[in-house]
Protein backbone atom coordinates (compact mmCIF):
# COMPACT_ATOMS: atom_id res chain seq x y z
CA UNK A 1 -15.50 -106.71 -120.60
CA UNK A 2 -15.17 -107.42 -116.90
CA UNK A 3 -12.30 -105.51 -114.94
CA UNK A 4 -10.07 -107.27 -112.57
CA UNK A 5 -9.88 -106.44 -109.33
CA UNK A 6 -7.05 -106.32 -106.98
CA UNK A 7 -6.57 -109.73 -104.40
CA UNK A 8 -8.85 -112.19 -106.84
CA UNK A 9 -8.18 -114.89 -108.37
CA UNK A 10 -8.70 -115.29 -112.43
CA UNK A 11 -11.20 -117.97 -111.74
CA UNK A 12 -13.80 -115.89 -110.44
CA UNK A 13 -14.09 -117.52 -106.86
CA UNK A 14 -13.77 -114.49 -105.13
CA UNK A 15 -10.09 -113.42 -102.55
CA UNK A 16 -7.53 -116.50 -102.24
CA UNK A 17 -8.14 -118.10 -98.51
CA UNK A 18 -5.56 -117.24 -95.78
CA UNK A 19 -3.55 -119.81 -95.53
CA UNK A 20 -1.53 -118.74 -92.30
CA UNK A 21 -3.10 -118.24 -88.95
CA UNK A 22 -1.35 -116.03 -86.46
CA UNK A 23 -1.03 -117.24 -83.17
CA UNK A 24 1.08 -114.39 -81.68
CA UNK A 25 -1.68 -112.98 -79.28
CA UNK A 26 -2.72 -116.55 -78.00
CA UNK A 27 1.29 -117.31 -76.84
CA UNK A 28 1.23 -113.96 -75.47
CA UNK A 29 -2.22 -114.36 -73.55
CA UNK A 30 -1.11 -117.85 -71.77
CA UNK A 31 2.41 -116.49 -70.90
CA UNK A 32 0.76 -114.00 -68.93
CA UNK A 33 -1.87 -116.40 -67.26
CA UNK A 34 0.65 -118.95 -66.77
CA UNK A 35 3.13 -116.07 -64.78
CA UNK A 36 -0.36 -114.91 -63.05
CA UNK A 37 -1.12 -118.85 -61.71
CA UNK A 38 2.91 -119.10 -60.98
CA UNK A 39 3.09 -116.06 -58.42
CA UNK A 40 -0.23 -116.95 -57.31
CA UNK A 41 -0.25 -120.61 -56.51
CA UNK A 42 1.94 -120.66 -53.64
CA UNK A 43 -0.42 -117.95 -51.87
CA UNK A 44 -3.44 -120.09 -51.88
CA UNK A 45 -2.30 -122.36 -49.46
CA UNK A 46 -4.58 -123.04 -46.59
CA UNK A 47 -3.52 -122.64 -43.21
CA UNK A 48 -0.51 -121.37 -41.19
CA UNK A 49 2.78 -122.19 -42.23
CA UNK A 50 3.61 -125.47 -40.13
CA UNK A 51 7.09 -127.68 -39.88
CA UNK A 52 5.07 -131.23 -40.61
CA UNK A 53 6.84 -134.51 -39.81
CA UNK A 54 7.65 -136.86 -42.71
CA UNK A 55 5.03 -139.86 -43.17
CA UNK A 56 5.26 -142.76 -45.47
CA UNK A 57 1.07 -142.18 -46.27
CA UNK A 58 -0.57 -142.19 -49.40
CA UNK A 59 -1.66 -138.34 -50.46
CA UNK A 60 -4.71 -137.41 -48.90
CA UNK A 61 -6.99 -136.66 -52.54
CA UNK A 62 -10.30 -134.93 -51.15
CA UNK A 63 -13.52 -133.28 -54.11
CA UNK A 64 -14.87 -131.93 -51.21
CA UNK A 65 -15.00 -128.90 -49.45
CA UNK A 66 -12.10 -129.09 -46.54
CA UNK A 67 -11.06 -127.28 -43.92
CA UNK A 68 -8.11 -127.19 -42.18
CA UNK A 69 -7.29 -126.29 -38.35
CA UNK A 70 -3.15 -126.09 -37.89
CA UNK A 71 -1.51 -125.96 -34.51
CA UNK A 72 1.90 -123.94 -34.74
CA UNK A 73 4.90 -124.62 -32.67
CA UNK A 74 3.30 -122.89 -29.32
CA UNK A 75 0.11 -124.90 -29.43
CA UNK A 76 -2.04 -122.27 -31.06
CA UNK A 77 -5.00 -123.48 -33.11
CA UNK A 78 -5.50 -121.72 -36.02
CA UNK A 79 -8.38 -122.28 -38.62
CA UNK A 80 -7.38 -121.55 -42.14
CA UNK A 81 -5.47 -118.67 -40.82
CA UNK A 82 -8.23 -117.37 -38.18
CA UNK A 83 -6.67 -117.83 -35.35
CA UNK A 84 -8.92 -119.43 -32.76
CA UNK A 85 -8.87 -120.40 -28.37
CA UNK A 86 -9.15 -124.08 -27.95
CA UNK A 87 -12.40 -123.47 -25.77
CA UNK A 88 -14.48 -121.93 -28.88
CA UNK A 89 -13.06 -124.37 -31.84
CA UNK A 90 -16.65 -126.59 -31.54
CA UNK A 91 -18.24 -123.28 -32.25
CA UNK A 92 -16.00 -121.73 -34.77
CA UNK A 93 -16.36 -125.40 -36.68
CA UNK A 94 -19.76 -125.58 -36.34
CA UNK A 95 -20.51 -122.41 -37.85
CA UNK A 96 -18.10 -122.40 -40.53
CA UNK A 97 -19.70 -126.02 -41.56
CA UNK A 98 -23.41 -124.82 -41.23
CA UNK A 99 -24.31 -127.47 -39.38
CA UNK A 100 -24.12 -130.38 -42.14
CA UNK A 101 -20.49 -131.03 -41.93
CA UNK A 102 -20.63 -134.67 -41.39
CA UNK A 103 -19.07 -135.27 -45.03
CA UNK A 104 -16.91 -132.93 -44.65
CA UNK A 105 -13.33 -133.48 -44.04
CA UNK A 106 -11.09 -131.53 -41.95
CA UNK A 107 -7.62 -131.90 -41.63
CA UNK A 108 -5.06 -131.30 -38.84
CA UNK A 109 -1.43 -129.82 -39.96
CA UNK A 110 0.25 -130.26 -36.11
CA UNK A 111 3.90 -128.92 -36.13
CA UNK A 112 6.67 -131.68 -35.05
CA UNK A 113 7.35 -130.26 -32.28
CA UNK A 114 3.92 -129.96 -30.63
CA UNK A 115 3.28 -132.83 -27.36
CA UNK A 116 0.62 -135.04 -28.81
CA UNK A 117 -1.37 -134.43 -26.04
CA UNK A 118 -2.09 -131.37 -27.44
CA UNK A 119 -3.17 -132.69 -30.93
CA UNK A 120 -5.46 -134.94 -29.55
CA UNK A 121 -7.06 -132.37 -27.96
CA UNK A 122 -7.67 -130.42 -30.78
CA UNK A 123 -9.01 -133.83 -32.72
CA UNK A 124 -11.46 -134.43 -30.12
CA UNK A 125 -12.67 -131.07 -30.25
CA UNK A 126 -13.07 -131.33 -34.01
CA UNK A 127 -15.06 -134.28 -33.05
CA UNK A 128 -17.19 -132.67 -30.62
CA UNK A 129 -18.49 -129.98 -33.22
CA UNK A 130 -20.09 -133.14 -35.22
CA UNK A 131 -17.57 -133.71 -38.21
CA UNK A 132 -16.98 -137.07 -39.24
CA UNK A 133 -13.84 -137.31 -41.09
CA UNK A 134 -10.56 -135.75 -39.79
CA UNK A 135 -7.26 -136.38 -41.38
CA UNK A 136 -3.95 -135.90 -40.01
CA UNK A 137 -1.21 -134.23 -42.42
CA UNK A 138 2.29 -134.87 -42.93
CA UNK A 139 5.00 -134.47 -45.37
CA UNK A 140 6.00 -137.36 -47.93
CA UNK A 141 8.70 -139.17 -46.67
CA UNK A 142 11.34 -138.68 -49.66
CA UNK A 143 12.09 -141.34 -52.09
CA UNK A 144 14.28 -144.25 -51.14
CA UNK A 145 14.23 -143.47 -47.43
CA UNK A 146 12.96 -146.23 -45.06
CA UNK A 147 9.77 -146.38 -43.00
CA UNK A 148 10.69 -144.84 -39.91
């Protein structure tokens, strides 16, 4: 005479299955990643904090490496946030690209309010140092407003 055990079934197939699964700690994991990647977003933004003009440009969609050089309100050129004298941008570019940055893009973020004299001087320097492709930034123009 066989004795029954607790938690199996009369058939002889061993515990019933679970038939629940708990997915408590997974919502609780990806709340917390998704509050880390909220607070953290906005402080991965590259370069210094510029007032762009508005544009009516496609966005600029790079899979490359970029780098961007920003020129603030008082003409200083800053890459990423390394602030950096006009006279030793070729330099600071062609060290930070290694020397095979023909691929890679840079872009310009020029305040509004800087002469354009000035931003084409920082362009051609870019150019000097050997990169290929430079882009210049701007906000999107907001929708339903004209072309300027």
């Amino acid at each position: 005479m066989a004795m029954e055990q607790g938690g199996e079934q009369d058939d002889g197939f061993g515990p019933a299955p679970m038939a629940q699964i708990n997915v408590t700690p997974l919502v609780d994991v990806m709340l917390v990643l998704l509050i880390v990647f909220m607070i953290a977003a906005p402080l991965m933004a590259a370069g210094v904090q510029v007032n762009l003009p508005k544009a009516a440009a496609k966005p600029v969609e790079s899979k490359k490496t970029t780098i961007v050089v920003s020129i603030d309100q008082e003409g200083k050129v800053f890459v990423e946030k390394d602030a950096v004298e006009l006279d030793l941008l070729i330099v600071f570019l062609t060290n930070r690209l290694g020397g095979g940055g023909k691929d890679d893009p840079v872009f310009v973020k020029a305040d509004k309010a800087v002469p354009y004299g000035r931003v084409l001087q920082v362009v051609g320097m870019i150019g000097a140092s050997g990169v290929g492709k430079v882009s210049l930034l701007a906000d999107q123009l907001p929708p339903g407003q004209k072309k300027p």
